[in-house]
N, C-alpha and C. Protein backbone atom coordinates (compact mmCIF):
# COMPACT_ATOMS: atom_id res chain seq x y z
N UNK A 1 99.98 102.72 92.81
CA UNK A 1 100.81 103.11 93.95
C UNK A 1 101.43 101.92 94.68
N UNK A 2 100.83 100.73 94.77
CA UNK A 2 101.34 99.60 95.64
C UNK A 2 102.39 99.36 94.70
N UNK A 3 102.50 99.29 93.54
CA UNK A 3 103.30 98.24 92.40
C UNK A 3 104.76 99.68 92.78
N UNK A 4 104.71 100.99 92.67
CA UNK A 4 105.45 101.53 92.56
C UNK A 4 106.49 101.75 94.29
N UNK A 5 105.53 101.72 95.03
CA UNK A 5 106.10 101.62 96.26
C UNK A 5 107.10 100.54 97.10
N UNK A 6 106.19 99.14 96.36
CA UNK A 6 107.10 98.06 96.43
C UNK A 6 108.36 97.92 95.57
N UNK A 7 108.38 98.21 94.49
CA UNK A 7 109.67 98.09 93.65
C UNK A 7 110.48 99.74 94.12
N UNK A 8 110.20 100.69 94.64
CA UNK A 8 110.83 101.47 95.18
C UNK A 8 111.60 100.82 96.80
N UNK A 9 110.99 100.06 97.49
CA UNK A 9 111.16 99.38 98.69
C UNK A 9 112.56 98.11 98.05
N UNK A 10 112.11 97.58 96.92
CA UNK A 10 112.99 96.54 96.78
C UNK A 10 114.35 97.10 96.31
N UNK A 11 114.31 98.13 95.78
CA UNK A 11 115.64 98.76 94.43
C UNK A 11 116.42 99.39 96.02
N UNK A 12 115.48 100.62 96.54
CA UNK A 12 116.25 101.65 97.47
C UNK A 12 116.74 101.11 99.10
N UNK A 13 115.73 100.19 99.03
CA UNK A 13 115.48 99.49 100.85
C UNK A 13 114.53 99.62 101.32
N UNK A 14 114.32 98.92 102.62
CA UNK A 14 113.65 99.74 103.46
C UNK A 14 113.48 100.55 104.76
N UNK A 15 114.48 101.21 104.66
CA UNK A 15 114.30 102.33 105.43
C UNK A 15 114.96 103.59 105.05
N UNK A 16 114.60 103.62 103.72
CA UNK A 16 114.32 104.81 102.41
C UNK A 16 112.82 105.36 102.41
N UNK A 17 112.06 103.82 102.60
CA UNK A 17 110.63 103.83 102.64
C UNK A 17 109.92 102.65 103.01
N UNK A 18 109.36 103.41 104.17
CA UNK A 18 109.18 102.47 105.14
C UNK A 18 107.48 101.99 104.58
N UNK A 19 106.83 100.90 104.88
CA UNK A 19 105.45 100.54 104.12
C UNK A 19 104.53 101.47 104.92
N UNK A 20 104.53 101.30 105.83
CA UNK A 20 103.59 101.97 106.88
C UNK A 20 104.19 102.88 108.08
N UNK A 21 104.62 104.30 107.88
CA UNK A 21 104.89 105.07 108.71
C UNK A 21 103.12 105.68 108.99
N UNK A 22 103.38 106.59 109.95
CA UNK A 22 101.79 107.07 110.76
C UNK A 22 100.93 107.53 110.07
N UNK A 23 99.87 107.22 109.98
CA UNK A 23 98.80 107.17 109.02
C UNK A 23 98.68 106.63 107.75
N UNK A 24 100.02 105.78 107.41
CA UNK A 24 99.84 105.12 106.26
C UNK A 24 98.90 103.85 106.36
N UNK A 25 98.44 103.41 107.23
CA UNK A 25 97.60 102.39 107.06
C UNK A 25 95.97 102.83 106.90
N UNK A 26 95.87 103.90 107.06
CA UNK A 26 94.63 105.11 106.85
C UNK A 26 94.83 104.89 105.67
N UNK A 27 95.44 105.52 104.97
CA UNK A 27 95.66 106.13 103.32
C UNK A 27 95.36 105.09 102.75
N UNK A 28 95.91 103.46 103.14
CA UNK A 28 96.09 102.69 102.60
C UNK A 28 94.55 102.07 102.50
N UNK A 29 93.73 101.85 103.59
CA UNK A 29 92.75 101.49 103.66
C UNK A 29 91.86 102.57 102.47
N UNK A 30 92.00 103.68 102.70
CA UNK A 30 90.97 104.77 101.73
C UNK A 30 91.53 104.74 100.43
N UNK A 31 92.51 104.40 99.90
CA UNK A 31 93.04 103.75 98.68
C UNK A 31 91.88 102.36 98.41
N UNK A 32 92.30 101.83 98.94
CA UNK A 32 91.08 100.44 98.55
C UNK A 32 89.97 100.21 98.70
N UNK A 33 89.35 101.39 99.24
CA UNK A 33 87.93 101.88 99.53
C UNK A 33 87.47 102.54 98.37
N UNK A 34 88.55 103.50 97.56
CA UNK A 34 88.41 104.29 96.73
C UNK A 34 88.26 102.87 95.45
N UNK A 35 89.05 102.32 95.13
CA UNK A 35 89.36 101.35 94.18
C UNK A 35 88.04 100.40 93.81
N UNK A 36 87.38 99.76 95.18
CA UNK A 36 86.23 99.02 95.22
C UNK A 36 85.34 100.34 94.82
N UNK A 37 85.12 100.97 94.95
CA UNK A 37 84.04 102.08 94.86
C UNK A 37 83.83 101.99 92.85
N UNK A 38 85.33 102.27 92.62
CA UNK A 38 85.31 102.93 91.51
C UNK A 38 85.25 101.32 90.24
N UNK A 39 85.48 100.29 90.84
CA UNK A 39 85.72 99.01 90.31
C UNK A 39 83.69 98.82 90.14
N UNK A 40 83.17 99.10 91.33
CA UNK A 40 81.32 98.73 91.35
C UNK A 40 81.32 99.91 90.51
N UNK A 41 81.79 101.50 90.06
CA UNK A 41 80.69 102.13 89.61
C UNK A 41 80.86 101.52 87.74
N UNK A 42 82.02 101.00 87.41
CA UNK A 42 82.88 100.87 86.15
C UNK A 42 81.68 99.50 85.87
N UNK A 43 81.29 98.20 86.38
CA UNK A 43 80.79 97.40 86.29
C UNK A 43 78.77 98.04 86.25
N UNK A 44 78.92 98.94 87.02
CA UNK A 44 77.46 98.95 87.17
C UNK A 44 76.94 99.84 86.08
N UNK A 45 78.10 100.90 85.03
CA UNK A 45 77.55 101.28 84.21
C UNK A 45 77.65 100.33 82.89
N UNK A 46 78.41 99.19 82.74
CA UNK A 46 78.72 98.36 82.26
C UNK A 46 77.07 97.53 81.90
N UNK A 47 76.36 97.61 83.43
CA UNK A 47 75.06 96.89 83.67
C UNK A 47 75.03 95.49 83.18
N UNK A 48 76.16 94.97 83.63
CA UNK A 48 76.36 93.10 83.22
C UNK A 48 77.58 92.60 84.33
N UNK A 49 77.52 91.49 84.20
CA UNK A 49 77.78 90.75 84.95
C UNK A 49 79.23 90.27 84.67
N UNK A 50 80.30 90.72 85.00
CA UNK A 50 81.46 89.93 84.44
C UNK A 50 81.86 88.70 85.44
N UNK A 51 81.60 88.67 86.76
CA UNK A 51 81.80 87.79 87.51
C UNK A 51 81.00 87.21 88.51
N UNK A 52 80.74 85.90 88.80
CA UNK A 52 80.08 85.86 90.09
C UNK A 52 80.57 86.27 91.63
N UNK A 53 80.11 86.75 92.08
CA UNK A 53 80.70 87.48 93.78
C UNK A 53 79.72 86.79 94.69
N UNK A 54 78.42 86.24 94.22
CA UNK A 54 77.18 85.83 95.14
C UNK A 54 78.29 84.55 95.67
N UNK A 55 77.33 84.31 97.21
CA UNK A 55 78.29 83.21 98.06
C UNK A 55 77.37 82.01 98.01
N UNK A 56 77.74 81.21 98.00
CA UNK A 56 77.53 79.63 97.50
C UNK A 56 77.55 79.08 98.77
N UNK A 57 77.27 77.71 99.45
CA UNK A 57 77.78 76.92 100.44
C UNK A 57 79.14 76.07 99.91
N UNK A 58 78.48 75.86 98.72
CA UNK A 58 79.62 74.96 98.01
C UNK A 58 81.28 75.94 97.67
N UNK A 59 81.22 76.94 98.09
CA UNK A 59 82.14 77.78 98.08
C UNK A 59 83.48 78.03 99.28
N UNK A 60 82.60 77.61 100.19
CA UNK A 60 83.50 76.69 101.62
C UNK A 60 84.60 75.89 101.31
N UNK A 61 83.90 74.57 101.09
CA UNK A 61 84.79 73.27 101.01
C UNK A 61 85.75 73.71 99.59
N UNK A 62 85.39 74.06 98.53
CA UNK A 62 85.68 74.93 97.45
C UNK A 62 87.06 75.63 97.72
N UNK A 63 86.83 76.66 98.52
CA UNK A 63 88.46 77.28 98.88
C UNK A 63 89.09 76.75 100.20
N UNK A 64 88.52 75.74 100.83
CA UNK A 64 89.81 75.44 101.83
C UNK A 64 90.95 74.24 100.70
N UNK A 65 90.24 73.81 99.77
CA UNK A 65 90.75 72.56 98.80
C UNK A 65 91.53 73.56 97.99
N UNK A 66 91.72 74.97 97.71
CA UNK A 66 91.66 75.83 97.16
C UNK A 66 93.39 76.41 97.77
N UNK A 67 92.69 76.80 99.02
CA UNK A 67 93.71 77.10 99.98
C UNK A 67 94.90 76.33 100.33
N UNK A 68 94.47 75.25 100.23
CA UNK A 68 96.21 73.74 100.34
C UNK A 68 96.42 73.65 98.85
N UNK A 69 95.84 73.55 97.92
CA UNK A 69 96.71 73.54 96.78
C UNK A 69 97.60 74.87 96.62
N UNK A 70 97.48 75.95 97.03
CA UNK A 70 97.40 77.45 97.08
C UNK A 70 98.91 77.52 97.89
N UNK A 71 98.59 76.96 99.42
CA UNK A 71 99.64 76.79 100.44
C UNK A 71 100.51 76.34 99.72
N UNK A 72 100.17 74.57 99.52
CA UNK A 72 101.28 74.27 98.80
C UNK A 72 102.43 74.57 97.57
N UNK A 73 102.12 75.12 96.79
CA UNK A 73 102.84 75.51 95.79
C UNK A 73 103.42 76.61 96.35
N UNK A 74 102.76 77.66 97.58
CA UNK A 74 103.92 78.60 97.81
C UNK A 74 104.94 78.36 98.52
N UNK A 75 104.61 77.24 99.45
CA UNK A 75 105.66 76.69 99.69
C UNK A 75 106.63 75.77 98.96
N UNK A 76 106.14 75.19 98.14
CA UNK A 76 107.57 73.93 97.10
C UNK A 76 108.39 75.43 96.84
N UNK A 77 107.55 76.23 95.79
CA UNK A 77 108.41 76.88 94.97
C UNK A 77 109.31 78.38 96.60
N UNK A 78 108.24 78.28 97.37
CA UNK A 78 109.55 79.40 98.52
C UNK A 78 110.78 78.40 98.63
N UNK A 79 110.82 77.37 99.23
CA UNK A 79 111.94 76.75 99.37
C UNK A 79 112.70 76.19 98.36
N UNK A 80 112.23 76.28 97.11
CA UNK A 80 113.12 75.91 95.47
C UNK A 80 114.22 77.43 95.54
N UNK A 81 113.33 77.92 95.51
CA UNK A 81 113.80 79.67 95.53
C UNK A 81 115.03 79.99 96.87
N UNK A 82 114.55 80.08 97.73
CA UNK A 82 115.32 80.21 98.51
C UNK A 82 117.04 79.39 98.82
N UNK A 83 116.68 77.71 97.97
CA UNK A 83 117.69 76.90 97.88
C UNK A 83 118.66 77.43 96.52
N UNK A 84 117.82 78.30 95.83
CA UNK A 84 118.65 78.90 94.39
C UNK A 84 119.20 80.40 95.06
N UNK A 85 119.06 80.91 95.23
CA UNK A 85 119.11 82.10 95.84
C UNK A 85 120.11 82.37 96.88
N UNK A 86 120.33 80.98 97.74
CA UNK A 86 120.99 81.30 98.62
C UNK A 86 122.29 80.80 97.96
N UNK A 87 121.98 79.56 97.43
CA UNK A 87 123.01 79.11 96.59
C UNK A 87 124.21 80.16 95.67
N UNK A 88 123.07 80.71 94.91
CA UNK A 88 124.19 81.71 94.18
C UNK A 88 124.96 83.18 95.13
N UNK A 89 124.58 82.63 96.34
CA UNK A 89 125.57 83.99 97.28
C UNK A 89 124.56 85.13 97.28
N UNK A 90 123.27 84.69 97.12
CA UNK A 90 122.31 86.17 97.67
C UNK A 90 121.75 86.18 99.40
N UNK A 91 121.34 86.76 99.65
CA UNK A 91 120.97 87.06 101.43
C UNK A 91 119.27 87.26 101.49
N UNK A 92 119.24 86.38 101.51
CA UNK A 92 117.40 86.78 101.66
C UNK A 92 117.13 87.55 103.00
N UNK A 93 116.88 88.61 102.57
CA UNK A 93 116.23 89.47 103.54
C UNK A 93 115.15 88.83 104.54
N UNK A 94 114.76 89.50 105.64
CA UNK A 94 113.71 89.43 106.98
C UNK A 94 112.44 89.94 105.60
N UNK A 95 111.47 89.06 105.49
CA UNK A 95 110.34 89.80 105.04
C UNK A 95 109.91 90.76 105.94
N UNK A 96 109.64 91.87 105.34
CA UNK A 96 108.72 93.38 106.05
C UNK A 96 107.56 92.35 106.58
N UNK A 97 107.13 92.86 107.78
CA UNK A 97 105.70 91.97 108.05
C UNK A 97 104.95 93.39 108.55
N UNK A 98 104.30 94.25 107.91
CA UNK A 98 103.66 95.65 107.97
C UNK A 98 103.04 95.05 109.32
N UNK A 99 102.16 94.22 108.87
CA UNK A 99 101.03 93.84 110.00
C UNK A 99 101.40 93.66 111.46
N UNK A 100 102.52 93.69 111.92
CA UNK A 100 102.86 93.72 112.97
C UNK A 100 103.60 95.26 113.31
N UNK A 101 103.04 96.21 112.63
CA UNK A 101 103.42 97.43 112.88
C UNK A 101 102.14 97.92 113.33
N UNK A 102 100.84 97.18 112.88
CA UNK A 102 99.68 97.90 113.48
C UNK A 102 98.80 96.83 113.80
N UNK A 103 99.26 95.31 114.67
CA UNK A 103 99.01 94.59 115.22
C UNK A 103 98.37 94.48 115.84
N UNK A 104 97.01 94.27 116.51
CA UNK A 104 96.17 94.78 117.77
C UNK A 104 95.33 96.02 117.61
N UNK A 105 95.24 96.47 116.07
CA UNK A 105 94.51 97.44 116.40
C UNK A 105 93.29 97.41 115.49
N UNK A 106 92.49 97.85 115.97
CA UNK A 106 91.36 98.10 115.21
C UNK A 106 91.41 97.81 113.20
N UNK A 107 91.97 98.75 113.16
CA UNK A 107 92.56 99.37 111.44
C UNK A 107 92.97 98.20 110.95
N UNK A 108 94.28 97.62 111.65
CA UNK A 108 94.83 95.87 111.20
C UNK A 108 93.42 95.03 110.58
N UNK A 109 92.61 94.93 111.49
CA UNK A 109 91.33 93.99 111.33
C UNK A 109 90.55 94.38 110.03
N UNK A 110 90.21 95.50 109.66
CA UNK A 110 89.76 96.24 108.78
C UNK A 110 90.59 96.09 107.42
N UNK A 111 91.51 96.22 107.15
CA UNK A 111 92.72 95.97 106.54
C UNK A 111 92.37 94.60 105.80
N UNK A 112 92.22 94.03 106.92
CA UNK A 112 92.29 92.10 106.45
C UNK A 112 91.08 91.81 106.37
N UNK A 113 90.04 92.71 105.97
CA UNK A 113 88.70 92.20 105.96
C UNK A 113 88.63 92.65 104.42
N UNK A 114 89.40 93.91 104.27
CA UNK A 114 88.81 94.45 103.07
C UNK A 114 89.54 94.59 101.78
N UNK A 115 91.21 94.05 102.51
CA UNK A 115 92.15 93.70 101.47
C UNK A 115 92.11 92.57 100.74
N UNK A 116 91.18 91.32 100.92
CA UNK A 116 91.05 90.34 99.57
C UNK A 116 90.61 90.99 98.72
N UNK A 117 88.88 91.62 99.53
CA UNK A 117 87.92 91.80 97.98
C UNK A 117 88.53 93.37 97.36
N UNK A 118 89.64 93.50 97.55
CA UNK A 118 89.83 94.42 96.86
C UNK A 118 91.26 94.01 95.39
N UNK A 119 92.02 93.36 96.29
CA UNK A 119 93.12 92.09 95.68
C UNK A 119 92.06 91.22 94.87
N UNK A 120 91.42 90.64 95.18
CA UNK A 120 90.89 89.73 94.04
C UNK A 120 90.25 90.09 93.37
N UNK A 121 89.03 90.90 93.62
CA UNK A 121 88.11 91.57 92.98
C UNK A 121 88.62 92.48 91.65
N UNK A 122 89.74 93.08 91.66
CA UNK A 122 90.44 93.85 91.02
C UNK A 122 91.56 93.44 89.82
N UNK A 123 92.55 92.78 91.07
CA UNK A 123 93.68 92.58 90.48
C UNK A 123 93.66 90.96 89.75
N UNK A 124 92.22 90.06 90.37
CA UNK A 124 92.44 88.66 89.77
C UNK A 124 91.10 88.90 88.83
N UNK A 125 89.95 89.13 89.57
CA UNK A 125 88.83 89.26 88.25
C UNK A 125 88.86 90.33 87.42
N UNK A 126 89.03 91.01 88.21
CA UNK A 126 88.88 92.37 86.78
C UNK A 126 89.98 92.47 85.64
N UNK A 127 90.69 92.21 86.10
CA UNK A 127 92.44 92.14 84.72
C UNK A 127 91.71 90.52 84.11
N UNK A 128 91.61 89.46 84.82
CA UNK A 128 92.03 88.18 83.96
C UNK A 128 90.66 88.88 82.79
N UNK A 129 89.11 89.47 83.32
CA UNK A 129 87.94 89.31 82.45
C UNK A 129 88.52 90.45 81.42
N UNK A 130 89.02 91.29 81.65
CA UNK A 130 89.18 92.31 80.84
C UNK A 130 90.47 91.67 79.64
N UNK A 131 92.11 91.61 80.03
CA UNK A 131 92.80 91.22 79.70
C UNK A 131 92.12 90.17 77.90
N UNK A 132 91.73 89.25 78.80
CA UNK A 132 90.80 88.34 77.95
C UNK A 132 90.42 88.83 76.56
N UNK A 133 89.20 89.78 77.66
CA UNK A 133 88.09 90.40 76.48
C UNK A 133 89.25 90.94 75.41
N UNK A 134 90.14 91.72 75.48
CA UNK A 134 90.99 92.68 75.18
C UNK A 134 91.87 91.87 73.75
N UNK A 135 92.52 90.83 74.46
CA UNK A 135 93.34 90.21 73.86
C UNK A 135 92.94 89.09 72.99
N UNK A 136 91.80 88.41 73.68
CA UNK A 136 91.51 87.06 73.29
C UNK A 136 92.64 86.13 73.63
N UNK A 137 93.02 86.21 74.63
CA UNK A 137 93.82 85.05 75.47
C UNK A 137 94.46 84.98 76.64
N UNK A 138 93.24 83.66 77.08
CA UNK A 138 93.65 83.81 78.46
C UNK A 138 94.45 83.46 79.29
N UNK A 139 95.62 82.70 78.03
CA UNK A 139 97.22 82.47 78.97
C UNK A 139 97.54 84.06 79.18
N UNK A 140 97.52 85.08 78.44
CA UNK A 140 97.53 86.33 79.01
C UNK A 140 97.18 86.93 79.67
N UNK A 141 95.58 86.68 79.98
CA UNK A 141 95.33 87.27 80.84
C UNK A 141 95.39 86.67 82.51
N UNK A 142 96.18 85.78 82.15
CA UNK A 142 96.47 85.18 83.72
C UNK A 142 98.02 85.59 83.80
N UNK A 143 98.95 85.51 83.32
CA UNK A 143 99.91 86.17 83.09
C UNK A 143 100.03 87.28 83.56
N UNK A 144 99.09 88.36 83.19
CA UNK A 144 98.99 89.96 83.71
C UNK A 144 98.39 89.83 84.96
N UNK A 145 97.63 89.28 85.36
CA UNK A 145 96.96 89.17 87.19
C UNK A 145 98.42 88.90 87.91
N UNK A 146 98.71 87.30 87.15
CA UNK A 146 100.12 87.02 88.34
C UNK A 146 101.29 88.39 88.06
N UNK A 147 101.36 88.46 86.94
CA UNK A 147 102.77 89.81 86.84
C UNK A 147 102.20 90.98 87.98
N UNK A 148 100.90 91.48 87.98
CA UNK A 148 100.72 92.60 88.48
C UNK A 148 100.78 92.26 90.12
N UNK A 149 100.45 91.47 90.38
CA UNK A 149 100.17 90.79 91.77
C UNK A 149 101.62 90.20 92.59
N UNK A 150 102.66 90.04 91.58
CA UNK A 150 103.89 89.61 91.81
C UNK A 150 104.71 90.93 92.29
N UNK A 151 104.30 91.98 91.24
CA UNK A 151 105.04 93.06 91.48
C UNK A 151 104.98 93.95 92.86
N UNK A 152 104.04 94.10 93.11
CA UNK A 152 103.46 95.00 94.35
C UNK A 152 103.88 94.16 95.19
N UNK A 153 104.35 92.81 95.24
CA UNK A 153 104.99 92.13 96.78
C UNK A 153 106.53 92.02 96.54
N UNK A 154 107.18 92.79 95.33
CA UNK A 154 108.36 92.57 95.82
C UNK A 154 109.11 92.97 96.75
N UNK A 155 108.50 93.83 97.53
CA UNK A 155 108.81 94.39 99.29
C UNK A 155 109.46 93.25 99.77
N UNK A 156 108.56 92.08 99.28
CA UNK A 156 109.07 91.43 100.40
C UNK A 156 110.54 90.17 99.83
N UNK A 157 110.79 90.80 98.87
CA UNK A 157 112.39 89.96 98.13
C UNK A 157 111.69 89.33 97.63
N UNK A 158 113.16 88.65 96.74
CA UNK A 158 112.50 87.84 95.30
C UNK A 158 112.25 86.56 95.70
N UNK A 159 112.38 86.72 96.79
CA UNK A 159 112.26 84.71 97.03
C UNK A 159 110.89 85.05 97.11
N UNK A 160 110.37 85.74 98.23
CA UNK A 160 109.05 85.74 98.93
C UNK A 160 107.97 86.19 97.65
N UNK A 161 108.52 87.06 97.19
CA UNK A 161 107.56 87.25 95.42
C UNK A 161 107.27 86.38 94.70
N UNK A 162 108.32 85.38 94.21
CA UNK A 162 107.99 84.65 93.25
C UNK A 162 107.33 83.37 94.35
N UNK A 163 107.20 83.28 95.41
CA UNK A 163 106.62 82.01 95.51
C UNK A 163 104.85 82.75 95.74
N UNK A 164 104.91 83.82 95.80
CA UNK A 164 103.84 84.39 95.86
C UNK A 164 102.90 84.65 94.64
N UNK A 165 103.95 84.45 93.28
CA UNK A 165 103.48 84.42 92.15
C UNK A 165 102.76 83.40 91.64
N UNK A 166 103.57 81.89 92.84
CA UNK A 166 103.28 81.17 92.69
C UNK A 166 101.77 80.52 93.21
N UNK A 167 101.80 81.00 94.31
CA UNK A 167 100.17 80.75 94.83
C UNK A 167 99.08 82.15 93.80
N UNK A 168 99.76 82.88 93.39
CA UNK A 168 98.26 83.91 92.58
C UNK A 168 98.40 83.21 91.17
N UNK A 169 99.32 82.42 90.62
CA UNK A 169 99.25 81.50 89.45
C UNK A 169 97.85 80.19 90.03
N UNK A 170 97.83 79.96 91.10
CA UNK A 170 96.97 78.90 91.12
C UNK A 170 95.53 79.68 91.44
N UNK A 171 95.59 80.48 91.93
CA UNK A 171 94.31 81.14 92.40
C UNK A 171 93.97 81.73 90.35
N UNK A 172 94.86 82.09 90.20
CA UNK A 172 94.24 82.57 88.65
C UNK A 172 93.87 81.82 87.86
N UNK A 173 94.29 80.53 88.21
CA UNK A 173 93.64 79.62 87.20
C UNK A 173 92.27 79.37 87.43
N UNK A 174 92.39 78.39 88.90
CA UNK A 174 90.80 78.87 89.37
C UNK A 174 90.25 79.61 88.73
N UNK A 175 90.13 80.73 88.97
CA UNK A 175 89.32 81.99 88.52
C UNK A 175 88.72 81.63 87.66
N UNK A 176 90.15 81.96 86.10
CA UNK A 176 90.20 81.26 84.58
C UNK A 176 89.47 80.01 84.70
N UNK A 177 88.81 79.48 85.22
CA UNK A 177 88.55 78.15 84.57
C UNK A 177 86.76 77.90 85.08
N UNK A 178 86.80 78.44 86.50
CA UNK A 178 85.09 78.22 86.89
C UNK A 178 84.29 79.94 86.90
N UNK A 179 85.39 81.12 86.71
CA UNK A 179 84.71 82.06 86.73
C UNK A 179 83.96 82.80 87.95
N UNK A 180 84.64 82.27 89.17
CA UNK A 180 83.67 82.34 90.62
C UNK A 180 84.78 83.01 91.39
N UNK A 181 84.74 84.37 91.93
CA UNK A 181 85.62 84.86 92.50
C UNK A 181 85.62 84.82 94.29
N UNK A 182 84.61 84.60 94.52
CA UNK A 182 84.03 84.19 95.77
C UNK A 182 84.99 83.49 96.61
N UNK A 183 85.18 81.98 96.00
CA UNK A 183 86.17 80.68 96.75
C UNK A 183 87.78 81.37 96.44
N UNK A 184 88.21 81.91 96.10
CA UNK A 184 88.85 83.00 95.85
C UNK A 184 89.41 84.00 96.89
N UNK A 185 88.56 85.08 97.40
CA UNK A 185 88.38 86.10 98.31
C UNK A 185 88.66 85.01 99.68
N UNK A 186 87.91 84.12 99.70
CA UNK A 186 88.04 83.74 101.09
C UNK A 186 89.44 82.82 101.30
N UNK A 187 89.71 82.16 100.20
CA UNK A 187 91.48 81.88 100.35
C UNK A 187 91.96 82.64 100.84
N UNK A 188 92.05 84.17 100.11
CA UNK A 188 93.34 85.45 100.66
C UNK A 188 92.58 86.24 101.86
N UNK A 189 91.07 85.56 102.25
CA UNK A 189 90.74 85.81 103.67
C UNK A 189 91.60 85.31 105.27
N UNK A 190 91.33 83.88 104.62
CA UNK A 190 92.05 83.00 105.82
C UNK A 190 93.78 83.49 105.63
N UNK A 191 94.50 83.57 104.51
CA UNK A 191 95.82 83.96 104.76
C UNK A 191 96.32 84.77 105.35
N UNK A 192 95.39 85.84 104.95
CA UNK A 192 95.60 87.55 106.06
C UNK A 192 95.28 87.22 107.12
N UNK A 193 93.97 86.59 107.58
CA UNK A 193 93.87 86.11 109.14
C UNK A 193 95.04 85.28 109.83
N UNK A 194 95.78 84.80 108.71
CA UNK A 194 96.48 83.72 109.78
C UNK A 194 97.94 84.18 109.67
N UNK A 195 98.12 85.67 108.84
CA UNK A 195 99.44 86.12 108.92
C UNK A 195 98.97 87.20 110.29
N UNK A 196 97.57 87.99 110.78
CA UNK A 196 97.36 88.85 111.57
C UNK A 196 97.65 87.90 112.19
N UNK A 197 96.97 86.98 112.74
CA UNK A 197 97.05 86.07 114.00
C UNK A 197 98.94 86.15 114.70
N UNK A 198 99.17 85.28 113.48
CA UNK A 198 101.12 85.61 113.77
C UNK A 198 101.90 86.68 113.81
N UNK A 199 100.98 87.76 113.47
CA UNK A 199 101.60 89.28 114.27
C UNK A 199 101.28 89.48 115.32
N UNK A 200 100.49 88.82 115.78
CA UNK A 200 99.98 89.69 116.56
C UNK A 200 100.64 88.34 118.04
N UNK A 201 101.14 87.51 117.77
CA UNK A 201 101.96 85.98 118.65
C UNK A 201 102.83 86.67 118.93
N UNK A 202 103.65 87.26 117.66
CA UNK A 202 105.05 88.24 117.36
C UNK A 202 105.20 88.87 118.88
């Protein structure tokens, strides 16, 4: 539903379809309630371990080093993008900023608590381990995390997507390479906190 809503948002507009009209941030939350539910029961009949989730100390310093390599690349490649983009006579849209539609409230907070481990947990560990298993390769299966993860933000235009592809390309490697989804979750912790924070300045 996210992947189809956003590329419906990018093709039609938005105010064809808006991200969050009244009670969509309900739905939205019990969507990813539903997802984590059904992601633990798929693993627990599995009865193994595809990823670590346990929290480390060393998992701290881990994703703030995590988080500026992360920052950075979404920023080189937003402003590569945006300098191509504008160049060839396109209009980069106002990114949608949902979060300042339900800014201050309770639900917002909830939202940003429970939208990493559901984003990473899902869309970065569960596709890259599976993908993998599936294919036997894991330039693919990092490929399919960033494609799937790229798609569902094209709401917010192609500039703001692909540099977004660009920070879940670095978080997927991570992943791909130490297997620890943990330093991970708390990257796309602090980002949601510090995009609520700036809705809520807004």
């Amino acid at each position: 539903m996210p992947i189809v809503s956003s590329i419906r948002w990018f093709v039609v507009g938005p105010t064809a379809s808006p991200i969050f009209p009244r009670f969509r941030a309900q739905i939205f939350l019990a969507q990813e309630g539903a997802a984590l539910a059904l992601l633990a029961y798929v693993l627990w009949r599995r009865n193994k371990k595809d990823f670590a989730l346990d929290f480390q100390l060393r998992d701290v310093p881990h994703s703030l080093v995590l988080a500026v390599a992360g920052y950075f690349s979404y920023g080189v490649v937003y402003s590569v993008a945006y300098q191509l983009y504008t160049a060839a006579g396109g209009h980069v849209p106002v990114t949608p900023n949902w979060l300042a539609q339900i800014s201050g409230s309770a639900i917002a907070m909830i939202i940003v608590c429970v939208n990493p481990f559901c984003e990473e947990l899902i869309v970065r560990a569960f596709v890259i381990t599976e993908v993998e298993a599936l294919s036997g390769s894991l330039a693919m299966a990092i490929l399919a995390s960033v494609g799937i993860q790229t798609l569902y933000h094209l709401y917010q235009g192609v500039v703001a997507a692909t540099a977004v592809a660009a920070l879940s390309l670095v978080l997927s490697a991570y992943f791909a390479r130490y297997r620890r989804i943990t330093p991970v979750i708390l990257v796309h912790l602090y980002f949601d906190f510090l995009a609520l924070i700036w809705s809520v300045g807004r």
